[in-house]
PDB file of N, CA and C in Angstrom:
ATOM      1  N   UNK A   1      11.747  -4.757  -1.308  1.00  0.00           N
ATOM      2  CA  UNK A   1      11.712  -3.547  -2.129  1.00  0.00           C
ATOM      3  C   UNK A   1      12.121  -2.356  -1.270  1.00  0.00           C
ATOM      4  N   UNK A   2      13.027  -1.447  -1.895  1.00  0.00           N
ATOM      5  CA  UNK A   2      13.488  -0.310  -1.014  1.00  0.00           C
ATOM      6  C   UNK A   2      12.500   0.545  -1.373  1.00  0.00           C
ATOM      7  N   UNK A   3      12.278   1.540  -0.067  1.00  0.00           N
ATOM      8  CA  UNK A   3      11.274   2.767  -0.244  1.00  0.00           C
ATOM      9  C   UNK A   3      11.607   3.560   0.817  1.00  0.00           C
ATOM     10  N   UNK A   4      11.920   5.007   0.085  1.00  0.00           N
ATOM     11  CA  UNK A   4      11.784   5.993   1.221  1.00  0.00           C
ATOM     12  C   UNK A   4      10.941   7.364   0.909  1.00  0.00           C
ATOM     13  N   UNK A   5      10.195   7.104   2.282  1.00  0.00           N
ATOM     14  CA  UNK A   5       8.857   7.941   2.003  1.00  0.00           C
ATOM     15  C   UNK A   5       8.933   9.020   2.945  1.00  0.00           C
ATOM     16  N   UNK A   6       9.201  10.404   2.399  1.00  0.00           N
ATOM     17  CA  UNK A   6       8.949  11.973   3.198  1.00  0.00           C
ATOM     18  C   UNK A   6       7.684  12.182   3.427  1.00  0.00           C
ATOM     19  N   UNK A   7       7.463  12.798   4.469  1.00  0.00           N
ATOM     20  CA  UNK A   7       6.267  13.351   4.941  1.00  0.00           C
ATOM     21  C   UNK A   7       6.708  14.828   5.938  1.00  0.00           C
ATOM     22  N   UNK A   8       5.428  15.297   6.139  1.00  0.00           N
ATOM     23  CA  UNK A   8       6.112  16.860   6.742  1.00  0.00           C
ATOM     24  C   UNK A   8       6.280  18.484   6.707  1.00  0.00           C
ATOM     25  N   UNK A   9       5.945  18.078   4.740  1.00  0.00           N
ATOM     26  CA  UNK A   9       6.062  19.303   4.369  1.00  0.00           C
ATOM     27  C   UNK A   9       4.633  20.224   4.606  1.00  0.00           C
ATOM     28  N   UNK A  10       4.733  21.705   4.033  1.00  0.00           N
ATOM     29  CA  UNK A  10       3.619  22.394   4.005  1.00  0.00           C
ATOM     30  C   UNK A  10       4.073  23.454   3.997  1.00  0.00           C
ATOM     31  N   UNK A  11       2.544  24.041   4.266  1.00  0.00           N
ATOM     32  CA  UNK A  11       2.523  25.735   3.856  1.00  0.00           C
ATOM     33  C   UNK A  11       3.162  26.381   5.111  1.00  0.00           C
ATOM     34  N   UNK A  12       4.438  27.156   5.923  1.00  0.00           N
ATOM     35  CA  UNK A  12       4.407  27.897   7.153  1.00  0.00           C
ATOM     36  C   UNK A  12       5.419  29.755   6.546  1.00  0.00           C
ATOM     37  N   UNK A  13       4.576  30.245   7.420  1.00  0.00           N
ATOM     38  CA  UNK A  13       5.137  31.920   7.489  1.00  0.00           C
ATOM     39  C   UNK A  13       6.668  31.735   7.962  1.00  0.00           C
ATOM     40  N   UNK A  14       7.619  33.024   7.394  1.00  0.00           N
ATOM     41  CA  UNK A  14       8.761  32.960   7.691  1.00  0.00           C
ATOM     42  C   UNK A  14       8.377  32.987   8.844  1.00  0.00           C
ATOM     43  N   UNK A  15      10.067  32.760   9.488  1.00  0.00           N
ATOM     44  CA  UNK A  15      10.514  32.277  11.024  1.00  0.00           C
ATOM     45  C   UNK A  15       9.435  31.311  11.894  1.00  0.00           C
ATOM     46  N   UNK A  16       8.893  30.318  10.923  1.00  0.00           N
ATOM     47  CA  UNK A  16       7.868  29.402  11.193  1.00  0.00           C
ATOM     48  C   UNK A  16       9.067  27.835  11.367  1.00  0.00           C
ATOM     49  N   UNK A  17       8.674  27.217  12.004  1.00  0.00           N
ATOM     50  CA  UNK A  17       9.112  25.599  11.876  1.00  0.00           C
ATOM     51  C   UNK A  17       8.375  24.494  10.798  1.00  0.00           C
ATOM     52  N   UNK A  18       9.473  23.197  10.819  1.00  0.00           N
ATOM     53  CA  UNK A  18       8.661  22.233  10.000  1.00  0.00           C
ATOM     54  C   UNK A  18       9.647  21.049  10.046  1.00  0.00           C
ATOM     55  N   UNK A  19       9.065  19.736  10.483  1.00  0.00           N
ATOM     56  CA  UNK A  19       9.792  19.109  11.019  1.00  0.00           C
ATOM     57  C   UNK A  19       9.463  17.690   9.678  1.00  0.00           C
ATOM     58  N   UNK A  20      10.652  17.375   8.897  1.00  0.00           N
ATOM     59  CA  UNK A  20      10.498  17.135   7.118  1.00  0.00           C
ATOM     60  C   UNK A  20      10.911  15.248   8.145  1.00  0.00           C
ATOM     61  N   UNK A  21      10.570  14.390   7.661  1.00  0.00           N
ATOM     62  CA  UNK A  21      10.491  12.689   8.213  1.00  0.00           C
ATOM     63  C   UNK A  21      11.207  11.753   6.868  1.00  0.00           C
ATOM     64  N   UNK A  22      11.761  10.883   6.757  1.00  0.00           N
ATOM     65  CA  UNK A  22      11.616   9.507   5.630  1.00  0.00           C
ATOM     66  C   UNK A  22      12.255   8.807   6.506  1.00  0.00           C
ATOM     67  N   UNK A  23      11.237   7.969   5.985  1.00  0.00           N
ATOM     68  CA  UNK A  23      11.269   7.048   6.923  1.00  0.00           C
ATOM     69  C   UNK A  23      11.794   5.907   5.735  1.00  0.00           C
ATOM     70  N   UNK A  24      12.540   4.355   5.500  1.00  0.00           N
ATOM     71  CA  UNK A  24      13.101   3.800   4.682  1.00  0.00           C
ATOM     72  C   UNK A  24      12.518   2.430   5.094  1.00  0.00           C
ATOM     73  N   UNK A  25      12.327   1.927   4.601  1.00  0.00           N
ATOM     74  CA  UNK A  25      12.013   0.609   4.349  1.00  0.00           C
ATOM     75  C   UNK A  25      12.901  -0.624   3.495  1.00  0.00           C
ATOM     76  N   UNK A  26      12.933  -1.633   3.378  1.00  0.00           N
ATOM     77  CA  UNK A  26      13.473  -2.471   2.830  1.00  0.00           C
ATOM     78  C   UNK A  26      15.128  -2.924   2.772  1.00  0.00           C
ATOM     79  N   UNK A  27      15.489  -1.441   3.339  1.00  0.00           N
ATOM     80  CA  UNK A  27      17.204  -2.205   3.666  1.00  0.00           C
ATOM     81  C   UNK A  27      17.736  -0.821   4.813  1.00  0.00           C
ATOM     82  N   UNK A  28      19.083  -1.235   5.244  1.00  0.00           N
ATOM     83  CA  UNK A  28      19.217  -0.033   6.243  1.00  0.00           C
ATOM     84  C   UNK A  28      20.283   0.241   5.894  1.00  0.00           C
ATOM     85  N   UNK A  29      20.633   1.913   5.499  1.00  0.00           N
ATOM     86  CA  UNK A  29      21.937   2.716   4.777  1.00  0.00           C
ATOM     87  C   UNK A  29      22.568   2.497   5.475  1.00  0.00           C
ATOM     88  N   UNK A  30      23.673   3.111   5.366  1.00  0.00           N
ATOM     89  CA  UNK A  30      24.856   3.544   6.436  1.00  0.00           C
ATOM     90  C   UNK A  30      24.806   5.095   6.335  1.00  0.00           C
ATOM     91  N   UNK A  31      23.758   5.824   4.993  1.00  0.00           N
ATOM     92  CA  UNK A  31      24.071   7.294   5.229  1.00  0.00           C
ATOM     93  C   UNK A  31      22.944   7.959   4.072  1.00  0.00           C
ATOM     94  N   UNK A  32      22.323   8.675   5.066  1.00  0.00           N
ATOM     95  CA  UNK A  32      21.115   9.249   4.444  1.00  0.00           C
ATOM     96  C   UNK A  32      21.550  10.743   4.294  1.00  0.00           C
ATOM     97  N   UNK A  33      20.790  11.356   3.644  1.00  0.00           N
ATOM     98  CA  UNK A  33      20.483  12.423   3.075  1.00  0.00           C
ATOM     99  C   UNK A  33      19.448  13.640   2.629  1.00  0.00           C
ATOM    100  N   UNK A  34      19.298  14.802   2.592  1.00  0.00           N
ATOM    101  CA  UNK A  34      18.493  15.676   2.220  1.00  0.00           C
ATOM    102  C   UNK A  34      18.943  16.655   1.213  1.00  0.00           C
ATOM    103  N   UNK A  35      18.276  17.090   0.351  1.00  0.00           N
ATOM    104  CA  UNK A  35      18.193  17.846  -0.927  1.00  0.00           C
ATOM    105  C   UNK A  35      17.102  18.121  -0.921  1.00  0.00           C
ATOM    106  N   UNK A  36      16.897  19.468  -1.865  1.00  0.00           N
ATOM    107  CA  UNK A  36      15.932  20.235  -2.307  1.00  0.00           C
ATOM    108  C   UNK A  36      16.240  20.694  -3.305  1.00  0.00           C
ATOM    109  N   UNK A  37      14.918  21.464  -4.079  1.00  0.00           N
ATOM    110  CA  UNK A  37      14.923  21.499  -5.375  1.00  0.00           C
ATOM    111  C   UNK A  37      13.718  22.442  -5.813  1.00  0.00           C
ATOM    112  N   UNK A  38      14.207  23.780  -6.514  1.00  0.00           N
ATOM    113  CA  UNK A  38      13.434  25.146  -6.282  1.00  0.00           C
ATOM    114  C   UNK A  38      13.281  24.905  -7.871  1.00  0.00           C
ATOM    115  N   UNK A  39      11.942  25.860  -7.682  1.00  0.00           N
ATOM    116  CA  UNK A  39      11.607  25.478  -9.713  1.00  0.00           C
ATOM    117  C   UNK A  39      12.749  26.259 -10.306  1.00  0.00           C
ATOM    118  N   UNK A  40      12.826  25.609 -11.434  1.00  0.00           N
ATOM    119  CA  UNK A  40      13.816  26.471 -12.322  1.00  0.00           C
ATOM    120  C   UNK A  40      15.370  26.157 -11.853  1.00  0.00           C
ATOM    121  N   UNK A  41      15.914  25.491 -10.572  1.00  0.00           N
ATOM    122  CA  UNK A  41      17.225  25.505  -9.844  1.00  0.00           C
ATOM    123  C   UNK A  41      17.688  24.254  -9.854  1.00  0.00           C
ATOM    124  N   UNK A  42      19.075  23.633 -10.010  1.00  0.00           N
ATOM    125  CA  UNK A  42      19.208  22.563  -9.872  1.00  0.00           C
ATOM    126  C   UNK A  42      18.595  21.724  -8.414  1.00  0.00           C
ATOM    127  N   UNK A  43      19.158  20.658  -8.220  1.00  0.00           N
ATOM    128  CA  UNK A  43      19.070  19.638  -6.962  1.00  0.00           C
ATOM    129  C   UNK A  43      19.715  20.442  -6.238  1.00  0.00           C
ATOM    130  N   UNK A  44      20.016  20.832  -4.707  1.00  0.00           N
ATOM    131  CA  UNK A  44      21.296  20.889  -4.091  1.00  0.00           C
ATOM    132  C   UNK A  44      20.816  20.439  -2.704  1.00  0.00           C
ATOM    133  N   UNK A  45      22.113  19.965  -2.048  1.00  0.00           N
ATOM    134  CA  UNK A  45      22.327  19.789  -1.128  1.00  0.00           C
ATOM    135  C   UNK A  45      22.458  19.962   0.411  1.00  0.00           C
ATOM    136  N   UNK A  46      21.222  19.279   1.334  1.00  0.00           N
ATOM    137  CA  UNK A  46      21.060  20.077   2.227  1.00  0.00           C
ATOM    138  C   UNK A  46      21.621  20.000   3.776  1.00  0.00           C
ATOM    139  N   UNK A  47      21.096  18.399   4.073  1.00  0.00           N
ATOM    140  CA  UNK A  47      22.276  17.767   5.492  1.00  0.00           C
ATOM    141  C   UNK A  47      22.235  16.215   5.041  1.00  0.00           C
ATOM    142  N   UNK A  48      23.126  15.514   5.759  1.00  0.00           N
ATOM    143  CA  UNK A  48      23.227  14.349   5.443  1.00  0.00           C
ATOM    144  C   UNK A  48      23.846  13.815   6.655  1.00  0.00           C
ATOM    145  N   UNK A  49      23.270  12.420   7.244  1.00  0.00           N
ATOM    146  CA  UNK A  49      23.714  11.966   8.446  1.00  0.00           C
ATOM    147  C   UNK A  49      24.432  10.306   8.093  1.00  0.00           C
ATOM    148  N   UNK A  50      25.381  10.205   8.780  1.00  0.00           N
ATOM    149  CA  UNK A  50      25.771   8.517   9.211  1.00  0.00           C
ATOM    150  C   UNK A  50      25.100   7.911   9.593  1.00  0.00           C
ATOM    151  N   UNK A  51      24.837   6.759   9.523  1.00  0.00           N
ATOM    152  CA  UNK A  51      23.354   5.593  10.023  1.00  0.00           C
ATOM    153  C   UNK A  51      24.154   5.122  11.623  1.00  0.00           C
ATOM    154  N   UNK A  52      25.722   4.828  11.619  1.00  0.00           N
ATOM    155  CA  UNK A  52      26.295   4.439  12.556  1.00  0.00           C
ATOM    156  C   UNK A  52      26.793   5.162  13.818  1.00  0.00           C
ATOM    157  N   UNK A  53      27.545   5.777  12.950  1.00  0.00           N
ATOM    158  CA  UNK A  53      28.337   7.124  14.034  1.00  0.00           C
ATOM    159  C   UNK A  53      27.186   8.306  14.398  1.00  0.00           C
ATOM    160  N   UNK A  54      26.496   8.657  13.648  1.00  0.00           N
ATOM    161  CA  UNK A  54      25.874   9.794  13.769  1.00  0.00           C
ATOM    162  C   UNK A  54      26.495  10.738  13.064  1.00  0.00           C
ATOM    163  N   UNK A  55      27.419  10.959  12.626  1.00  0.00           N
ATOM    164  CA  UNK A  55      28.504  11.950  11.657  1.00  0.00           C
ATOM    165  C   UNK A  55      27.459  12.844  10.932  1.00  0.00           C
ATOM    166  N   UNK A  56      26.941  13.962  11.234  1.00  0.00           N
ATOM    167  CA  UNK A  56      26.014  14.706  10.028  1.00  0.00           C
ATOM    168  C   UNK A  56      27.133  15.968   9.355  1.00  0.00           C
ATOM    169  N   UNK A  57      26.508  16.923   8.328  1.00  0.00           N
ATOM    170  CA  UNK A  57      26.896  17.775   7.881  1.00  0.00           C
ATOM    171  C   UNK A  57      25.683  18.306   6.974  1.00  0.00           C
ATOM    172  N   UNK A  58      25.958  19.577   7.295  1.00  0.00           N
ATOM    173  CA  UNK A  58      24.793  20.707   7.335  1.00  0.00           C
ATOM    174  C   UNK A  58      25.701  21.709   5.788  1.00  0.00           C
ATOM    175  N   UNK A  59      24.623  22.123   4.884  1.00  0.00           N
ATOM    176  CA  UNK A  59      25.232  23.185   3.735  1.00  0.00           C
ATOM    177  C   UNK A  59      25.428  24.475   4.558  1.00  0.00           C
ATOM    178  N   UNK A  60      26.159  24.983   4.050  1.00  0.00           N
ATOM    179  CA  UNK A  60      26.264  26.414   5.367  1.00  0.00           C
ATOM    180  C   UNK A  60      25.166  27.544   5.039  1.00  0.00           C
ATOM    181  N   UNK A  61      24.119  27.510   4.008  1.00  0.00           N
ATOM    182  CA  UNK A  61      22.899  28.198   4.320  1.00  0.00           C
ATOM    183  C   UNK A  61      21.803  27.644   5.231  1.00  0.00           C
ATOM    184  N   UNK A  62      21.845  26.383   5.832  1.00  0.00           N
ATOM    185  CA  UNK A  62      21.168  26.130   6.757  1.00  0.00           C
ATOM    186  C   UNK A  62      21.995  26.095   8.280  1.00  0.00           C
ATOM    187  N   UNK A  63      23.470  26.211   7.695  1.00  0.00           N
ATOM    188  CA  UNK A  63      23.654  25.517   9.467  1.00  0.00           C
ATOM    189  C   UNK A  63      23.078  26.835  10.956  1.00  0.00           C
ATOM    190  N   UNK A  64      22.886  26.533  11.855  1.00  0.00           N
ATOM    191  CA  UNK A  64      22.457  27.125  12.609  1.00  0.00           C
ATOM    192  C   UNK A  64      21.071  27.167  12.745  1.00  0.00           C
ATOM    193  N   UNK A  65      20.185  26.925  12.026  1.00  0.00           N
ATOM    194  CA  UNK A  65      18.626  26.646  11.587  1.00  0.00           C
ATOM    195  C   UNK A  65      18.063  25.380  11.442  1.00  0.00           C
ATOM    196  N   UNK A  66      18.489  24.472  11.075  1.00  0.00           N
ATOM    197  CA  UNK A  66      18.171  22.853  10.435  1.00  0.00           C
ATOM    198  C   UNK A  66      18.811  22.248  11.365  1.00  0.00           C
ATOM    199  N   UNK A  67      18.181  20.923  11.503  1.00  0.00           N
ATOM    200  CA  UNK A  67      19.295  19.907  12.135  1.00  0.00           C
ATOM    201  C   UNK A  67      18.746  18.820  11.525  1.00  0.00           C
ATOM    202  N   UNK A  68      19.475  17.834  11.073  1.00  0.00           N
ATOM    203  CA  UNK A  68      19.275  16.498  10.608  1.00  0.00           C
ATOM    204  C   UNK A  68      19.493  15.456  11.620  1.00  0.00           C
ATOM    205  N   UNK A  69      18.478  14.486  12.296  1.00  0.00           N
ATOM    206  CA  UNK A  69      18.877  13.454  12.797  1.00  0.00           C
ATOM    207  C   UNK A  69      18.071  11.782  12.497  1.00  0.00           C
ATOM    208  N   UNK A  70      18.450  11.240  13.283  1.00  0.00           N
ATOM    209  CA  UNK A  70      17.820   9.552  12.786  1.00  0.00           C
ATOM    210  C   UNK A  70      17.645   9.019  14.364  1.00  0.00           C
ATOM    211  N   UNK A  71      16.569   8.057  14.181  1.00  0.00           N
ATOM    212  CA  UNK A  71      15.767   7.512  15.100  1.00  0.00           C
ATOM    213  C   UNK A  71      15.970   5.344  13.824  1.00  0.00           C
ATOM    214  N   UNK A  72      17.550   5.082  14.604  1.00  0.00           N
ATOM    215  CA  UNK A  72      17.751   3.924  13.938  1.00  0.00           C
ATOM    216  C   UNK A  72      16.660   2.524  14.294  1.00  0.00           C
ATOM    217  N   UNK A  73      16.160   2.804  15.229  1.00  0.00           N
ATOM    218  CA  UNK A  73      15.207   1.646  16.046  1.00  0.00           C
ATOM    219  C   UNK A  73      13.804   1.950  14.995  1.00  0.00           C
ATOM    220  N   UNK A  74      13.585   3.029  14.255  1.00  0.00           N
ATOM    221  CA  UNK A  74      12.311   3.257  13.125  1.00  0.00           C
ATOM    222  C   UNK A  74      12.953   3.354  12.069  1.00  0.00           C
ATOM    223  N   UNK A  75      14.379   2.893  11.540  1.00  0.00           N
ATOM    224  CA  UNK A  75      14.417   3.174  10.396  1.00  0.00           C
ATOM    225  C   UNK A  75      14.072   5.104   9.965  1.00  0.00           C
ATOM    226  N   UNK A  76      14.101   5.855  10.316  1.00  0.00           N
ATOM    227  CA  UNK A  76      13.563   6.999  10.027  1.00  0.00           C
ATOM    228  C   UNK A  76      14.902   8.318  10.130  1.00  0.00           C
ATOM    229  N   UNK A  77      14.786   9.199   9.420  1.00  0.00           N
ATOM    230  CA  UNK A  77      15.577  10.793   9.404  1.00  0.00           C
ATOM    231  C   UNK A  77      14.596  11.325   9.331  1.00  0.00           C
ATOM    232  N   UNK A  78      15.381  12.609  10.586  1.00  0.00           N
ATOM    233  CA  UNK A  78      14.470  13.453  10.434  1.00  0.00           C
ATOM    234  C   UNK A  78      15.323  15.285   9.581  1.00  0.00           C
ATOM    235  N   UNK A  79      14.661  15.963   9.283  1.00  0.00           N
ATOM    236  CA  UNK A  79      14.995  16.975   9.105  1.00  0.00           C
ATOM    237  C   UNK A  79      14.758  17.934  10.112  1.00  0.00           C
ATOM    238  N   UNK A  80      14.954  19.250  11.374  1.00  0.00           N
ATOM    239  CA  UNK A  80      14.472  20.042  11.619  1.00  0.00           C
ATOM    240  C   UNK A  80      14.408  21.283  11.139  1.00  0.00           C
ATOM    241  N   UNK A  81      13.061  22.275  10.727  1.00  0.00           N
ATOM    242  CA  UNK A  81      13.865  23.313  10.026  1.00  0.00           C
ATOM    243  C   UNK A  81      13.244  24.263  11.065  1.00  0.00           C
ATOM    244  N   UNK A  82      13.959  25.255  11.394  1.00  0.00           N
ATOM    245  CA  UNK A  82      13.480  26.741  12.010  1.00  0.00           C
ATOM    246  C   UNK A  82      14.005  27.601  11.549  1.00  0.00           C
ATOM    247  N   UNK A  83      13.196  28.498  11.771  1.00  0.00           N
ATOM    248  CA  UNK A  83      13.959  30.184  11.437  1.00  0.00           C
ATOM    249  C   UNK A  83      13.791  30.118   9.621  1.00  0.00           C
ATOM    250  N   UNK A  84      12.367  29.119   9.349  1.00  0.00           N
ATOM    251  CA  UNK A  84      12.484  29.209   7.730  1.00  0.00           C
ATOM    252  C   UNK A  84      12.330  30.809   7.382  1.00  0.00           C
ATOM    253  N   UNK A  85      13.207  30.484   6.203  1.00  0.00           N
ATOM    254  CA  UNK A  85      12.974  31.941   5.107  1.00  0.00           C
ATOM    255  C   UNK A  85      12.388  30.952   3.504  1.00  0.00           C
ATOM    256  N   UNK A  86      11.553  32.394   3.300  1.00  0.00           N
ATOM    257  CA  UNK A  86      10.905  32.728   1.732  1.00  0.00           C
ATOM    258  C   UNK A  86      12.043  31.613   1.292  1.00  0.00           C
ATOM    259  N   UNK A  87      12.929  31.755   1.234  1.00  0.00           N
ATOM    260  CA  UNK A  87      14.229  31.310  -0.068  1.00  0.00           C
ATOM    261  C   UNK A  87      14.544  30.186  -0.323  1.00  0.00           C
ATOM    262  N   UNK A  88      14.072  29.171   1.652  1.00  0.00           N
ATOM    263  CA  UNK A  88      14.105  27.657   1.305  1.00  0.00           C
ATOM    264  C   UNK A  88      12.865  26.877   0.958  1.00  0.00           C
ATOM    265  N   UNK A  89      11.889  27.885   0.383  1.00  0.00           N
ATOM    266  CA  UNK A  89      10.917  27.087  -0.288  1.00  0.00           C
ATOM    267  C   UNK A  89      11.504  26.170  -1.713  1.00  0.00           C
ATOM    268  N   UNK A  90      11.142  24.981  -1.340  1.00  0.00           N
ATOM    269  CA  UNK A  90      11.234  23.953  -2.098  1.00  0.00           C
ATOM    270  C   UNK A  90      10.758  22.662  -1.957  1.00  0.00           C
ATOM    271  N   UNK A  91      10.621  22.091  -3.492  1.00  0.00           N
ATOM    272  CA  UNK A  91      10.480  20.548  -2.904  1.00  0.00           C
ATOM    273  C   UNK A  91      12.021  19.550  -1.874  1.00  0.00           C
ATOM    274  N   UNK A  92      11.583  19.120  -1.199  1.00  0.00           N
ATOM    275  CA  UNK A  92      12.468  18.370  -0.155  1.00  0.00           C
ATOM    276  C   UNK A  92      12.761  16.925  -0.841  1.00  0.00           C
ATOM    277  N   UNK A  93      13.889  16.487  -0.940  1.00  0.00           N
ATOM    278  CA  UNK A  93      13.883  15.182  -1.206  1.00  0.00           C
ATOM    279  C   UNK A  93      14.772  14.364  -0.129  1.00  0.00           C
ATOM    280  N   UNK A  94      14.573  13.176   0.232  1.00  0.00           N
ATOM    281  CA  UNK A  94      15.083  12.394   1.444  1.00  0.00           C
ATOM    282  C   UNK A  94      15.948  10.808   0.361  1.00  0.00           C
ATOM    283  N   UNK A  95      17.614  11.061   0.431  1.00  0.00           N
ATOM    284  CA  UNK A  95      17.763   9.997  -0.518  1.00  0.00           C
ATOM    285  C   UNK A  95      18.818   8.946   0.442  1.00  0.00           C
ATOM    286  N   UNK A  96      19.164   8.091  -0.423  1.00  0.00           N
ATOM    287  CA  UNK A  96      20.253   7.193   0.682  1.00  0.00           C
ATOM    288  C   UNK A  96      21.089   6.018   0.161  1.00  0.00           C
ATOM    289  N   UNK A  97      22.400   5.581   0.777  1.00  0.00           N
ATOM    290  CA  UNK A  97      22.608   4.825  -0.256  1.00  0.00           C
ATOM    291  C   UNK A  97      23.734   4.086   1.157  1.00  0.00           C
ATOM    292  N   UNK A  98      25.063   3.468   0.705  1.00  0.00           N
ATOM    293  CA  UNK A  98      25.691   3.168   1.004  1.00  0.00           C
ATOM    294  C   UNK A  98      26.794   3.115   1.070  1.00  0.00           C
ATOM    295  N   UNK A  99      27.866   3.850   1.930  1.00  0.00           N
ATOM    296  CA  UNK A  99      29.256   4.318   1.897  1.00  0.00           C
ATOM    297  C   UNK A  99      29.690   4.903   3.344  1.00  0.00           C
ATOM    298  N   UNK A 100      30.875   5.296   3.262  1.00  0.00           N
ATOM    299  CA  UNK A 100      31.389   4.992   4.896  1.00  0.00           C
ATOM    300  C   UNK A 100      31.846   6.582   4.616  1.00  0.00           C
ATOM    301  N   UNK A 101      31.478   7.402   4.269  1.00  0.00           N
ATOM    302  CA  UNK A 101      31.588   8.771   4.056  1.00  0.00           C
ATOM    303  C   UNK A 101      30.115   9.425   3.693  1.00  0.00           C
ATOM    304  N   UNK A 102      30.136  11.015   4.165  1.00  0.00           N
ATOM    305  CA  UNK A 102      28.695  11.606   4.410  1.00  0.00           C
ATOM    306  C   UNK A 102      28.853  12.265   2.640  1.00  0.00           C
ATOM    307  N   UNK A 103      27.909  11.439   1.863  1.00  0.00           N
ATOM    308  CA  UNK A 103      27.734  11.693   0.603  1.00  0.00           C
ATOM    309  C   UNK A 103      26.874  13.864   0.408  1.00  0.00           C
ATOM    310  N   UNK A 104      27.310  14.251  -0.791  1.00  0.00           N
ATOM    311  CA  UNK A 104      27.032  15.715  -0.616  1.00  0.00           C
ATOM    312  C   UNK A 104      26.329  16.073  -2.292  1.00  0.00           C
ATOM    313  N   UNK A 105      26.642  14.782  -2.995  1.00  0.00           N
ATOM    314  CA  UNK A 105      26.150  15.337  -4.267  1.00  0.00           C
ATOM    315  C   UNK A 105      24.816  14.380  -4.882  1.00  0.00           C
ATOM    316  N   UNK A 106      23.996  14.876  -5.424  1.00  0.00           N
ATOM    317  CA  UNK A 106      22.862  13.928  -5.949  1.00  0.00           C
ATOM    318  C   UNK A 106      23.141  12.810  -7.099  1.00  0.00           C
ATOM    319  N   UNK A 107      24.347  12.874  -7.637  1.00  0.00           N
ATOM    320  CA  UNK A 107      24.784  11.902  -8.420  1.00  0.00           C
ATOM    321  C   UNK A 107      25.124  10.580  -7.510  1.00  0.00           C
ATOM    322  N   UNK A 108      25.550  11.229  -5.952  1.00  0.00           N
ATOM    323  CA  UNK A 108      26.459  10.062  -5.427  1.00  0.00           C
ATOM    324  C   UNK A 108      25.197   8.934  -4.718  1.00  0.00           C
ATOM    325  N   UNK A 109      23.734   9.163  -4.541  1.00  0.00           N
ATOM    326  CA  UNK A 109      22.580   8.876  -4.201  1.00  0.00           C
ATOM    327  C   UNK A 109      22.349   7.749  -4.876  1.00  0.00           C
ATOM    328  N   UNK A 110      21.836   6.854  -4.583  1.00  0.00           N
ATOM    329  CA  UNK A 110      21.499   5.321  -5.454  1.00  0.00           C
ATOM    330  C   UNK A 110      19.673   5.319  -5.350  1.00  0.00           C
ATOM    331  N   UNK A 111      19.092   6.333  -3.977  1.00  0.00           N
ATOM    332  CA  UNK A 111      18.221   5.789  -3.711  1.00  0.00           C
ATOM    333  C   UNK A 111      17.038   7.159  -3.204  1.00  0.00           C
ATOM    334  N   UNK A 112      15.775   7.702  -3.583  1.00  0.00           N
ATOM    335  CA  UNK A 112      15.429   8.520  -3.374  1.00  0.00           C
ATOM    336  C   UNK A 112      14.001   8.279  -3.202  1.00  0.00           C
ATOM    337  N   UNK A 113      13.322   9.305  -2.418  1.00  0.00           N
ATOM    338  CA  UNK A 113      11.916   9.574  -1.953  1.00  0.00           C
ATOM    339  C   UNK A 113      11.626  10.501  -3.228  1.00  0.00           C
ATOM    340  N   UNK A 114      10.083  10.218  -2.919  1.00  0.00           N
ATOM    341  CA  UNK A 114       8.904  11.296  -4.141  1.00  0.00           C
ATOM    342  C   UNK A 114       9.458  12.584  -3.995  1.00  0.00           C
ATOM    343  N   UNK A 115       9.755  12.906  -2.604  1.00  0.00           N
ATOM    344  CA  UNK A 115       9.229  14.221  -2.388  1.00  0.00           C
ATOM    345  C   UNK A 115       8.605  15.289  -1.301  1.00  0.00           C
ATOM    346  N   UNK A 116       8.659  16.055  -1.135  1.00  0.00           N
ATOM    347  CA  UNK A 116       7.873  16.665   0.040  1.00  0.00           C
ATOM    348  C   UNK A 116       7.760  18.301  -0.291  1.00  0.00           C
ATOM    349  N   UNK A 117       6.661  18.965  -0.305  1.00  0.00           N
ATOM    350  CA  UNK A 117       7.010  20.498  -0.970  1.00  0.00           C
ATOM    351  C   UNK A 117       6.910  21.007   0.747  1.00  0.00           C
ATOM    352  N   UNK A 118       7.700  22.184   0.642  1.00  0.00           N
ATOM    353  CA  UNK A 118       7.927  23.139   1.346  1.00  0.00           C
ATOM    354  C   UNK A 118       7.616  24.226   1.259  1.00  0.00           C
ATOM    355  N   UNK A 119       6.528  25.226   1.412  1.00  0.00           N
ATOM    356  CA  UNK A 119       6.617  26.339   0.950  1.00  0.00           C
ATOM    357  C   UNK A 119       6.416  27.328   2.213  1.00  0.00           C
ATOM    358  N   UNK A 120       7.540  28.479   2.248  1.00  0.00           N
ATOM    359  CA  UNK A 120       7.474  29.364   3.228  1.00  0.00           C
ATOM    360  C   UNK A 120       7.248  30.489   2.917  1.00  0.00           C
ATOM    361  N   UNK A 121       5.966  31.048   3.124  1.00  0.00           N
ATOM    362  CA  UNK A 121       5.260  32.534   3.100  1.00  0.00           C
ATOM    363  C   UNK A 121       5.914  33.889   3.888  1.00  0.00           C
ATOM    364  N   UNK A 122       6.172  35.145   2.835  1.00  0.00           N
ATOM    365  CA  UNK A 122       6.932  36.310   3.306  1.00  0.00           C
ATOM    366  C   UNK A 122       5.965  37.123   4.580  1.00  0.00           C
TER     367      UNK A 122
END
């Protein structure tokens, strides 16, 4: 059975850190992913890494702040976030699937976590 389970989130003050985890179980991608999802706002898209190469790509409201990486020997991605602002409060989602290109849209996802809320205080 596939499962990927976020952990990580919480309550932190702007320019606070938070270091977002899913860890996957039951099969191993070639290319994971992060999205979030603000009430009222669609899904969008946040970094997404290669299982092989390492190949990531960052949305350009996080780049310079976030880093996405993987620890392949745990099965696990991680998210890093610093320098949060008020604005990326959201729920976090950790999804994944299979393809030899760094997927960017939530349609292209086969495979997703619960969840993780984020909320960053002004």
């Amino acid at each position: 059975q596939v499962q990927l389970v976020e952990s990580g989130g919480g309550l932190v003050q702007a320019g606070g850190s938070l270091r977002l985890s899913c860890a996957a179980s039951g099969r191993t991608f070639s290319v994971m992913g992060w999205f979030r999802q603000a009430p009222g706002k669609e899904r969008e898209f946040v970094a997404a890494i290669s299982w092989s190469g390492g190949q990531t790509y960052n949305t350009d409201s996080v780049k310079g702040r976030f880093t996405i990486s993987r620890d392949s020997a745990k099965n696990t991605v991680y998210l890093q976030m610093n320098s949060l602002k008020p604005e990326d409060t959201a729920v976090y989602y950790c999804a994944a699937d299979y393809t030899l290109v760094l997927l960017t849209t939530p349609a292209q996802y086969h495979y997703w976590g619960q969840g993780t809320q984020v909320t960053v205080s002004s």
